[in-house]
C-alpha atoms as a PDB file:
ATOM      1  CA  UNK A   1       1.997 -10.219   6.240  1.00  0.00           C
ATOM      2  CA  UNK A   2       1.667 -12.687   9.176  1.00  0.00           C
ATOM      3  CA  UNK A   3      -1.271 -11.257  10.273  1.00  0.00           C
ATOM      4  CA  UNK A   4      -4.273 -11.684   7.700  1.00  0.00           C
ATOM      5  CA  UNK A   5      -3.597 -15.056   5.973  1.00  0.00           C
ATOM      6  CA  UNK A   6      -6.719 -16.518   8.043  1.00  0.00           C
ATOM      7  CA  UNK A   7      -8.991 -12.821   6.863  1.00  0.00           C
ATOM      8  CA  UNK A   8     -11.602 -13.738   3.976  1.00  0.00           C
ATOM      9  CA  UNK A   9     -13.034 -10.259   3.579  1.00  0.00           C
ATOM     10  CA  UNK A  10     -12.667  -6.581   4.228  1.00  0.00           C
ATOM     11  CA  UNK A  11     -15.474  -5.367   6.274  1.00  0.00           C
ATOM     12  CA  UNK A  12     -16.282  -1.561   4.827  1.00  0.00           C
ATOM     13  CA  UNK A  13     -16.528  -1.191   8.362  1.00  0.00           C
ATOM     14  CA  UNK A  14     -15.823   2.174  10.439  1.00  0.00           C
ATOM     15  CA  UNK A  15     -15.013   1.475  14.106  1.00  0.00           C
ATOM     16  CA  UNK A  16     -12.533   1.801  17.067  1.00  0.00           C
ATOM     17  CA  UNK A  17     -10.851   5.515  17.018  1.00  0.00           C
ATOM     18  CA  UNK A  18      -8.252   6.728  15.326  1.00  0.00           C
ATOM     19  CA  UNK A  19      -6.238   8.918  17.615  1.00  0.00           C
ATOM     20  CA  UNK A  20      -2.754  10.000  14.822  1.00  0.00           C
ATOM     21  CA  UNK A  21      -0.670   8.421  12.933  1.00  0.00           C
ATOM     22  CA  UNK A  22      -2.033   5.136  12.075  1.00  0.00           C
ATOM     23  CA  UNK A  23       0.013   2.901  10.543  1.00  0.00           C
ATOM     24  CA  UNK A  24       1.233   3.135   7.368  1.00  0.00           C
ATOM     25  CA  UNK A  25       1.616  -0.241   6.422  1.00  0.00           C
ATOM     26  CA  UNK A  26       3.313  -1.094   3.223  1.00  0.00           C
ATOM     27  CA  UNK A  27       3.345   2.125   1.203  1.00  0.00           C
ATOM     28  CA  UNK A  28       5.359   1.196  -2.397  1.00  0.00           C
ATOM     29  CA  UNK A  29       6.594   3.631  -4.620  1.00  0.00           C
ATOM     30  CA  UNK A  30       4.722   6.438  -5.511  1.00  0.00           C
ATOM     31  CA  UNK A  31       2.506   5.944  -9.054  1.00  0.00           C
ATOM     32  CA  UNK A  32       3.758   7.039 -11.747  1.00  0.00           C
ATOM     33  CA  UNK A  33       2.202   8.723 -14.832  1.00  0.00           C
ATOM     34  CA  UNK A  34       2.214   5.152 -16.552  1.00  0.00           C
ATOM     35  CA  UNK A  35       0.521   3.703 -13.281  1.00  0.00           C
ATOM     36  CA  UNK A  36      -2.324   6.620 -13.842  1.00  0.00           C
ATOM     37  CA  UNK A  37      -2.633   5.738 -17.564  1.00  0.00           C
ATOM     38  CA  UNK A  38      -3.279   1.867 -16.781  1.00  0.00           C
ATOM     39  CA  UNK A  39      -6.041   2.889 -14.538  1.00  0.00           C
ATOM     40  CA  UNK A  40      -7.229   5.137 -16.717  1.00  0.00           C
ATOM     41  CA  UNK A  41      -7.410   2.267 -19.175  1.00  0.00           C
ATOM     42  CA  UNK A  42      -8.946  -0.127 -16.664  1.00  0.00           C
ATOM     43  CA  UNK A  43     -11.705   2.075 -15.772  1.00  0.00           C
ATOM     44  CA  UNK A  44     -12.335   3.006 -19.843  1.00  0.00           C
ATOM     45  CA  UNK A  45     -12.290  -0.627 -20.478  1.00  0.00           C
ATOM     46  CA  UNK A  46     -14.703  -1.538 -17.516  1.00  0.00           C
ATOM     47  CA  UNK A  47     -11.974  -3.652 -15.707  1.00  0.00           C
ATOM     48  CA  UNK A  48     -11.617  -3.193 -11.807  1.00  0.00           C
ATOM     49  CA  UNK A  49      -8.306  -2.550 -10.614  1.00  0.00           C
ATOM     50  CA  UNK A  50      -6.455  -2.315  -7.161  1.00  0.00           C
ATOM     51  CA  UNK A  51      -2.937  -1.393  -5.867  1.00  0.00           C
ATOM     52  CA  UNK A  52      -1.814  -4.734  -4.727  1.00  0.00           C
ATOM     53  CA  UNK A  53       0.214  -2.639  -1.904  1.00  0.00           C
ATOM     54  CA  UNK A  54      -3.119  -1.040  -1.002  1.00  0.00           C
ATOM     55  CA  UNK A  55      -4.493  -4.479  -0.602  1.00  0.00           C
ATOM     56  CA  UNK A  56      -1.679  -6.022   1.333  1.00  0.00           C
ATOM     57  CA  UNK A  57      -1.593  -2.962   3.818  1.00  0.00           C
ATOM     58  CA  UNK A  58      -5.872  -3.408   4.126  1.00  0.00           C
ATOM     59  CA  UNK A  59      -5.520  -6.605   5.338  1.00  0.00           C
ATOM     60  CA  UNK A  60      -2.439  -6.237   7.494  1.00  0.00           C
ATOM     61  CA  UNK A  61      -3.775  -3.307   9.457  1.00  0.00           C
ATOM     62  CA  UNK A  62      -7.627  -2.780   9.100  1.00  0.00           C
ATOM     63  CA  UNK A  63      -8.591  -6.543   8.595  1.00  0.00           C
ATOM     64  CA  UNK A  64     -11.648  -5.994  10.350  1.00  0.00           C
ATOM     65  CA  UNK A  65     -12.969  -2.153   9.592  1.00  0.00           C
ATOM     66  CA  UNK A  66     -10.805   1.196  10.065  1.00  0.00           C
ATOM     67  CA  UNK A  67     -11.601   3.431  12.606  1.00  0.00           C
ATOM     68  CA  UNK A  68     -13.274   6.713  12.965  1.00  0.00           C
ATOM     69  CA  UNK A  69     -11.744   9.930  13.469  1.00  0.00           C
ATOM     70  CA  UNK A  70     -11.672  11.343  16.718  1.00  0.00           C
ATOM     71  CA  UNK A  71     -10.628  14.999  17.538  1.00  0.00           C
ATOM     72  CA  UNK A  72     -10.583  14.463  21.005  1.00  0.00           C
ATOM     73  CA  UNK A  73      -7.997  11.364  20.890  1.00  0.00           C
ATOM     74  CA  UNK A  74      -6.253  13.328  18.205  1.00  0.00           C
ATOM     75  CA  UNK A  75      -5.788  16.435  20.259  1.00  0.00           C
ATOM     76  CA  UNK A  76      -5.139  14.598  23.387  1.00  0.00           C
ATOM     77  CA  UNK A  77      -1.787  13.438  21.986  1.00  0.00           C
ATOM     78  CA  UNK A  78      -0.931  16.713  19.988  1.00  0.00           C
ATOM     79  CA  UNK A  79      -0.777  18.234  24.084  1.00  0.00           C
ATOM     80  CA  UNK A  80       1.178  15.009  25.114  1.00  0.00           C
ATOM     81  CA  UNK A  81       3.209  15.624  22.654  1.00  0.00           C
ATOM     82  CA  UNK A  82       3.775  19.176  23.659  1.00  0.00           C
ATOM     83  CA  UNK A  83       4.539  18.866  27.060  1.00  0.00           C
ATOM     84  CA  UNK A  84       7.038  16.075  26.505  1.00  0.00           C
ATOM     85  CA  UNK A  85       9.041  18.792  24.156  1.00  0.00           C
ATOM     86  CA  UNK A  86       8.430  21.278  26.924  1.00  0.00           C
ATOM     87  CA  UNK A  87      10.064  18.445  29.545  1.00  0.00           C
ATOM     88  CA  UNK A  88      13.179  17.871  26.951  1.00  0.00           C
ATOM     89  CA  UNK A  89      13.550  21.449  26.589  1.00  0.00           C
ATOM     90  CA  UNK A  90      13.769  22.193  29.924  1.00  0.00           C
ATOM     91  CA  UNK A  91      15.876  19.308  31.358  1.00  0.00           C
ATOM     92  CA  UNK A  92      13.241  17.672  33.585  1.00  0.00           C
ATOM     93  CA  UNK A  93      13.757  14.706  31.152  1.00  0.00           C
ATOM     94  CA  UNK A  94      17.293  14.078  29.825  1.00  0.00           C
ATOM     95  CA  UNK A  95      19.521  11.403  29.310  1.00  0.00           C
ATOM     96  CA  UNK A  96      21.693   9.930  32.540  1.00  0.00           C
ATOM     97  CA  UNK A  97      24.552   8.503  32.285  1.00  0.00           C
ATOM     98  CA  UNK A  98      25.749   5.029  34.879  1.00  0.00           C
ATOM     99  CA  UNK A  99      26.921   7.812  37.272  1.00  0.00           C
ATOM    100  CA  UNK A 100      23.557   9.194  37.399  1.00  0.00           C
ATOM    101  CA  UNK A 101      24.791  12.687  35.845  1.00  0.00           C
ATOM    102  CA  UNK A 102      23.479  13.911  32.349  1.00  0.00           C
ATOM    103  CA  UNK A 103      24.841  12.866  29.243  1.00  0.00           C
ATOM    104  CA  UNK A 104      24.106  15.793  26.996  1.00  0.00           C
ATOM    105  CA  UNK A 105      25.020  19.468  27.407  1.00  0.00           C
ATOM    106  CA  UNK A 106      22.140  22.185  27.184  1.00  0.00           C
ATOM    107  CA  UNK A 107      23.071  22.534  23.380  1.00  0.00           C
ATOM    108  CA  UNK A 108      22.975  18.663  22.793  1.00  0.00           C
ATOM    109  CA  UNK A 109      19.841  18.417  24.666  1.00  0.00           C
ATOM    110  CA  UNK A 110      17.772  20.865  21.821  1.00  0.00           C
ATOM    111  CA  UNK A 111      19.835  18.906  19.564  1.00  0.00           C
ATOM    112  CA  UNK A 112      17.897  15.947  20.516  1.00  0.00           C
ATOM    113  CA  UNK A 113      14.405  17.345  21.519  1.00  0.00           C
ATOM    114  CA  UNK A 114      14.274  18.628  18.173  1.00  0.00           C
ATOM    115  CA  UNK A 115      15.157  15.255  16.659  1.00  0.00           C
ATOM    116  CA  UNK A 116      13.308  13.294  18.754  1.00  0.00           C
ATOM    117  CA  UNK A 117      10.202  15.357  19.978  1.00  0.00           C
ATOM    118  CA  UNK A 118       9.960  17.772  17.293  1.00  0.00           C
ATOM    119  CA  UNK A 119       7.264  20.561  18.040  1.00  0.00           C
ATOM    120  CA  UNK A 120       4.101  19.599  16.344  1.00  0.00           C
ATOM    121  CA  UNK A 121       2.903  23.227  16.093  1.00  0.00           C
ATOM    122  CA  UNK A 122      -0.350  25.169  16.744  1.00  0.00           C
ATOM    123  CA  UNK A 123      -3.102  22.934  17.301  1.00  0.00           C
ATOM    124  CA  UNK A 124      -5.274  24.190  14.066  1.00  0.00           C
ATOM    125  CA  UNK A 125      -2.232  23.174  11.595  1.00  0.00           C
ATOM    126  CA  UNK A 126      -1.988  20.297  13.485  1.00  0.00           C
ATOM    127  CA  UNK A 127      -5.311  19.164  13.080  1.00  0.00           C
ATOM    128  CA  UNK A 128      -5.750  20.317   9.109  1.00  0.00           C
ATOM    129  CA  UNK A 129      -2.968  18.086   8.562  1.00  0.00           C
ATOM    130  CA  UNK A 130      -3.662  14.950  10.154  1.00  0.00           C
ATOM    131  CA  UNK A 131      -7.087  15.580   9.022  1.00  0.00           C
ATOM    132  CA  UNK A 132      -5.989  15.206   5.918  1.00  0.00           C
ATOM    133  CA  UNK A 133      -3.860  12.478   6.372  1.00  0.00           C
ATOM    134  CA  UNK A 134      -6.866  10.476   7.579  1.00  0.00           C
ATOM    135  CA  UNK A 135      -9.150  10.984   4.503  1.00  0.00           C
ATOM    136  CA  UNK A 136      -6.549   9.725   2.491  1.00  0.00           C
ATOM    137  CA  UNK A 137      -5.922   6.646   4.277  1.00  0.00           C
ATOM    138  CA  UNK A 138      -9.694   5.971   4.389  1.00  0.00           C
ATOM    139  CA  UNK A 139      -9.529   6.214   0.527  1.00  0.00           C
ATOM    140  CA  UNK A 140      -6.949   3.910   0.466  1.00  0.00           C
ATOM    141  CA  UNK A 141      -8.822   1.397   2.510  1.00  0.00           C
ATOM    142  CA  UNK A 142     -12.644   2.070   0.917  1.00  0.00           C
ATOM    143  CA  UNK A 143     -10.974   1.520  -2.314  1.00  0.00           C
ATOM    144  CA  UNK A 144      -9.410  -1.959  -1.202  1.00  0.00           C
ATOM    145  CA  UNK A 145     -12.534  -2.846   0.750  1.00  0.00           C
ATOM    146  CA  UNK A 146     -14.903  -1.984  -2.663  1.00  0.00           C
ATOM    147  CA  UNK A 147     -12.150  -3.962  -4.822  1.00  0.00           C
ATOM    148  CA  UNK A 148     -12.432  -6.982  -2.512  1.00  0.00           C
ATOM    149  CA  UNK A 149     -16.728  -6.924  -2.306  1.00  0.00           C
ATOM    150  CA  UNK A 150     -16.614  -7.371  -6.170  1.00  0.00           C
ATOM    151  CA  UNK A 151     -14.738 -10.128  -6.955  1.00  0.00           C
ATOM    152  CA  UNK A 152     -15.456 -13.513  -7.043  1.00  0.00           C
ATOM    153  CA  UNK A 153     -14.854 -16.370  -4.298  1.00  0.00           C
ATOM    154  CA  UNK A 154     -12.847 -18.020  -6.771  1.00  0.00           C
ATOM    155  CA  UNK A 155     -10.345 -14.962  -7.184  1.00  0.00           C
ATOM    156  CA  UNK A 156     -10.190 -14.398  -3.881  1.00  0.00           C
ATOM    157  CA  UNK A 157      -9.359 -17.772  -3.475  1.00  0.00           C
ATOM    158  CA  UNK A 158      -6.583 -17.677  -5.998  1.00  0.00           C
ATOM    159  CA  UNK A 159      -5.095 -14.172  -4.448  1.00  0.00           C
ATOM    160  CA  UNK A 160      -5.328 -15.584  -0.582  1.00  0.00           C
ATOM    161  CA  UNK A 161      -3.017 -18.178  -2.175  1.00  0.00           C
ATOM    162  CA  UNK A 162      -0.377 -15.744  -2.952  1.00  0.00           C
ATOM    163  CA  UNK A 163      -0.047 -14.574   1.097  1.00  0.00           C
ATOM    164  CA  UNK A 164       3.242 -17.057   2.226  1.00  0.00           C
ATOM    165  CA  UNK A 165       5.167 -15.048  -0.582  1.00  0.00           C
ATOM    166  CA  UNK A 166       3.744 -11.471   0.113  1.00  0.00           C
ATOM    167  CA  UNK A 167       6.405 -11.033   2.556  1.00  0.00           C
ATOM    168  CA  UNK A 168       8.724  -8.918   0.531  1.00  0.00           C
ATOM    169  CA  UNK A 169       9.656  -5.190  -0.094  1.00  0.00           C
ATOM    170  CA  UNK A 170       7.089  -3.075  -1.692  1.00  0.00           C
ATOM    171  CA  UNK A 171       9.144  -2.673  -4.571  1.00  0.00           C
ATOM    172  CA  UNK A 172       8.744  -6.455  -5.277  1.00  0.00           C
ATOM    173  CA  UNK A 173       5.308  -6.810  -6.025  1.00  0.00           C
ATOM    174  CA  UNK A 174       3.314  -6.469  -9.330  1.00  0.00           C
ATOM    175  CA  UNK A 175       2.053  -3.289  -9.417  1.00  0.00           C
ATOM    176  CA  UNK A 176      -2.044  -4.171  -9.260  1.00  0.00           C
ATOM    177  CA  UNK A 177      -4.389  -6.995  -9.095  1.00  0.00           C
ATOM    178  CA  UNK A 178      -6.621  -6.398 -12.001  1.00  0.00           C
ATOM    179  CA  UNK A 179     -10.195  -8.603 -12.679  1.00  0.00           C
ATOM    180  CA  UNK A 180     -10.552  -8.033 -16.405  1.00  0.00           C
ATOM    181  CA  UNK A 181     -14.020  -7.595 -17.583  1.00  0.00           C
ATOM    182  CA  UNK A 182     -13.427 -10.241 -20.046  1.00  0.00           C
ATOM    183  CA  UNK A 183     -14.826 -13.216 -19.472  1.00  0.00           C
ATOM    184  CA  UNK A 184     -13.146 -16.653 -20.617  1.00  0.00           C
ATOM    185  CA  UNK A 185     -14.722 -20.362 -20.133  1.00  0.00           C
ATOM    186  CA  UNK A 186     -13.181 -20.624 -16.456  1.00  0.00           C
ATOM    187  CA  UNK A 187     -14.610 -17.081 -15.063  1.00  0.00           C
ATOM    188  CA  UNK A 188     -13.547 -13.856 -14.896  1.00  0.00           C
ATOM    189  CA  UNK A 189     -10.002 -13.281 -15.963  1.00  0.00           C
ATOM    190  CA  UNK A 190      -7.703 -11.608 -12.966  1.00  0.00           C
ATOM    191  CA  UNK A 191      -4.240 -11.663 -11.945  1.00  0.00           C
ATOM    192  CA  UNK A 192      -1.398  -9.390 -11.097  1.00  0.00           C
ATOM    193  CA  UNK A 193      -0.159  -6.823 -13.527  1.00  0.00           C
ATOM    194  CA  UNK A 194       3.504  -4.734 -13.740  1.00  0.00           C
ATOM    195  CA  UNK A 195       2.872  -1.547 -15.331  1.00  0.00           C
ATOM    196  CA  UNK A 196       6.062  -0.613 -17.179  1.00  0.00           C
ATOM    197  CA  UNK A 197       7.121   2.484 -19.928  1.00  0.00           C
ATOM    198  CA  UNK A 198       8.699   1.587 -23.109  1.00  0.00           C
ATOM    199  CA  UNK A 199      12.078   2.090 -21.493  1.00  0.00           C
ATOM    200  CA  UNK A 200      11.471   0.774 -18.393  1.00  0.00           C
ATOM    201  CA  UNK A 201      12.850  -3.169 -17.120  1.00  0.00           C
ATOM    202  CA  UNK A 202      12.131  -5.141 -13.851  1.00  0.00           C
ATOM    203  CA  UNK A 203      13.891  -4.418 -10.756  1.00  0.00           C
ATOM    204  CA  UNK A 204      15.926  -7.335  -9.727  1.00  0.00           C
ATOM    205  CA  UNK A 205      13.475  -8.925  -6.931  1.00  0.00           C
ATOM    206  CA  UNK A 206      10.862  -8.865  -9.379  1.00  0.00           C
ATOM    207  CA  UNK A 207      12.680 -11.039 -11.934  1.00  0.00           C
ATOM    208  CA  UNK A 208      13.264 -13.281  -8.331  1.00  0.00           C
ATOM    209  CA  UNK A 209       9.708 -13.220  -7.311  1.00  0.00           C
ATOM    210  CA  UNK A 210       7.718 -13.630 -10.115  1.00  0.00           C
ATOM    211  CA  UNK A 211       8.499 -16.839 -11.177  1.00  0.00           C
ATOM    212  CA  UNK A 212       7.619 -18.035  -7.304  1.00  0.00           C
ATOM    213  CA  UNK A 213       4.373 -16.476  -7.787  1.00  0.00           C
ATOM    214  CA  UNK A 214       3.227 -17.995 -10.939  1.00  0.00           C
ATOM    215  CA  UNK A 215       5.028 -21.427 -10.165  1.00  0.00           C
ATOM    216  CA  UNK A 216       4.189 -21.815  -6.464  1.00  0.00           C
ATOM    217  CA  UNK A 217       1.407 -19.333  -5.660  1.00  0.00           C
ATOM    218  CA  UNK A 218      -0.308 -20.373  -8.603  1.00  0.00           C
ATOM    219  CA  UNK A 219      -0.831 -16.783  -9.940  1.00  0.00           C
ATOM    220  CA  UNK A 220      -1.272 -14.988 -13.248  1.00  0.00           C
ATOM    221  CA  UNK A 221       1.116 -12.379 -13.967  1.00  0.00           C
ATOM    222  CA  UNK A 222       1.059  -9.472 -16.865  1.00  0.00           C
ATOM    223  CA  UNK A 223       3.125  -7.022 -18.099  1.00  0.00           C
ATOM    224  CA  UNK A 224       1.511  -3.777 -19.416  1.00  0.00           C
ATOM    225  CA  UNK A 225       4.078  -2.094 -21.449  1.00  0.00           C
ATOM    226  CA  UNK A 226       3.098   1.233 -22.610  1.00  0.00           C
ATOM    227  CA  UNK A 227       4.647   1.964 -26.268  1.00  0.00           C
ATOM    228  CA  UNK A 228       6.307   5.006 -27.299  1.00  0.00           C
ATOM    229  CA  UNK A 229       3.923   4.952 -30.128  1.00  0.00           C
ATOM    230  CA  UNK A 230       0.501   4.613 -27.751  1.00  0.00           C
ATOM    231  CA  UNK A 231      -1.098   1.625 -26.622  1.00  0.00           C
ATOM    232  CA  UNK A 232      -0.721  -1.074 -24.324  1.00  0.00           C
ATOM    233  CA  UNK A 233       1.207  -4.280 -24.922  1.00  0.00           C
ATOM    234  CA  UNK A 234       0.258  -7.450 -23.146  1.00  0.00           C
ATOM    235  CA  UNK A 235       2.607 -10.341 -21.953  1.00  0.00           C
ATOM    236  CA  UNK A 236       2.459 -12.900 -19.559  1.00  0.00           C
ATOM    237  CA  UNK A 237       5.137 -14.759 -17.286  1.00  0.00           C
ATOM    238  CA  UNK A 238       5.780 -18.231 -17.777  1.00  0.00           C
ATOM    239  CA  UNK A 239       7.136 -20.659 -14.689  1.00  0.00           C
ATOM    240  CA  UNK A 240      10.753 -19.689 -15.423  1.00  0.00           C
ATOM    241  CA  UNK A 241      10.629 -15.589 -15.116  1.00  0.00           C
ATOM    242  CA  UNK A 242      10.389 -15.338 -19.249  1.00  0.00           C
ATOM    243  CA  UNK A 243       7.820 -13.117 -21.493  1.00  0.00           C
ATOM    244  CA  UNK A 244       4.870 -14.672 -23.814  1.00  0.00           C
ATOM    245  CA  UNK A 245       3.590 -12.052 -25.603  1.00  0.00           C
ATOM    246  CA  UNK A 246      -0.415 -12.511 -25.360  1.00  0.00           C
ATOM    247  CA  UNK A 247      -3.941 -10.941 -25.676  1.00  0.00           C
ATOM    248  CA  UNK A 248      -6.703 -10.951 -23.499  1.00  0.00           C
ATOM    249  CA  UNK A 249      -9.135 -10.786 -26.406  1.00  0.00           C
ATOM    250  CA  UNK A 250      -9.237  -8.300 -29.530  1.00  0.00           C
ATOM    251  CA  UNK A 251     -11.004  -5.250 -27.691  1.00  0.00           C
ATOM    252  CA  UNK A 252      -9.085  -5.447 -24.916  1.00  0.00           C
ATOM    253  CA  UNK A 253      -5.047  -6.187 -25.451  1.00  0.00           C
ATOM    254  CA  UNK A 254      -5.012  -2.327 -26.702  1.00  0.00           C
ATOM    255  CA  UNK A 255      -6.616   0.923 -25.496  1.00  0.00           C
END
């Protein structure tokens, strides 16, 4: 997260090429049917919501705009990718040993053109999949990008803030930055929120890095808890890692 602490804004832009691959940034853990009831919630309640690993990985890697598709590029390295199989496969490329004489036997070799340079089949499967790929990492980042555009300089501000203790796992962070459509005397109300079951407890670096957050970054932290019985209950992080159960106001602190 080196990268993007002096970024103010995500562009929207589309520019450069994108050839395959990309870069996948920091992905998290995959959501959750509590995760997709919270943003159900958000969007019936009119708040805006973001994955904060979504946001983290805009910045990082597409600061500045993401880039267009491009067959071409894309299709140029699907055939570099074949012939350097083809080159494995057939010994022209292998691995030498200090007395200049190949390390691997013909079986050892597919072993490790197959590991290594796996085939990356016919070009039409090929193409459908990184095709695919591509629209959902453009999601990913319009989503980000449209999150960012809407909130305040003040927010911004506040989550910019948070960037010298972003470096962790994925599986450390609060699970979104919401802006609440509740308004309070100060502004909009935002701040990170952990979306947890009625069963469910923090994982270990989250009870570590929460408390830096709120005390050093300066952040707001929630807890959605989802009870067995329905509804949402609210409760914020103090300084020292504990729980104060809260409300945002009377329409909102339930579904």
């Amino acid at each position: 997260m080196r990268h993007w602490k002096n970024f103010r804004s995500l562009s929207g832009q589309r520019k450069g090429t994108w050839s395959v691959g990309g870069r996948r940034g920091v992905p998290g853990t995959r959501e959750g049917r509590y995760d997709w009831a919270f943003v159900r919630w958000c969007r019936r309640h009119g708040h805006l919501c973001v994955r904060t690993v979504n946001l983290y990985w805009a910045f990082e890697y597409h600061g500045n705009g993401f880039p267009r598709f491009s067959t071409r590029a894309l299709r140029e390295a699907w055939q570099r990718e074949k012939d350097e199989r083809k080159r494995w496969l057939s010994g022209e490329i292998t691995l030498l040993g200090t007395s200049g004489k190949p390390l691997l036997s013909k079986r050892k070799q597919m072993e490790y053109a197959n590991m290594y340079h796996p085939d990356p089949g016919p070009w039409a499967e090929h193409y459908k999949r990184w095709k695919a790929y591509y629209k959902r990492e453009l999601a990913r980042y319009q989503g980000a990008a449209s999150f960012w555009k809407a909130c305040e300089p003040k927010m911004r501000r506040d989550f910019l803030r948070s960037v010298r203790y972003s470096n962790r796992v994925p599986e450390a962070y609060p699970d979104y930055l919401v802006r609440f459509r509740t308004k309070s005397r100060n502004g909009p109300i935002c701040g990170f929120v952990e979306v947890k079951g009625p069963r469910e407890s923090l994982r270990p670096s989250q009870r570590r890095f929460f408390p830096e957050l709120v005390k050093r970054a300066g952040q707001c932290i929630w807890m959605a808890r989802f009870e067995t019985a329905g509804g949402i209950r609210l409760a914020r992080f103090d300084p020292k890692g504990g729980l104060q159960t809260c409300s945002l106001d009377s329409r909102t602190d339930r579904p």
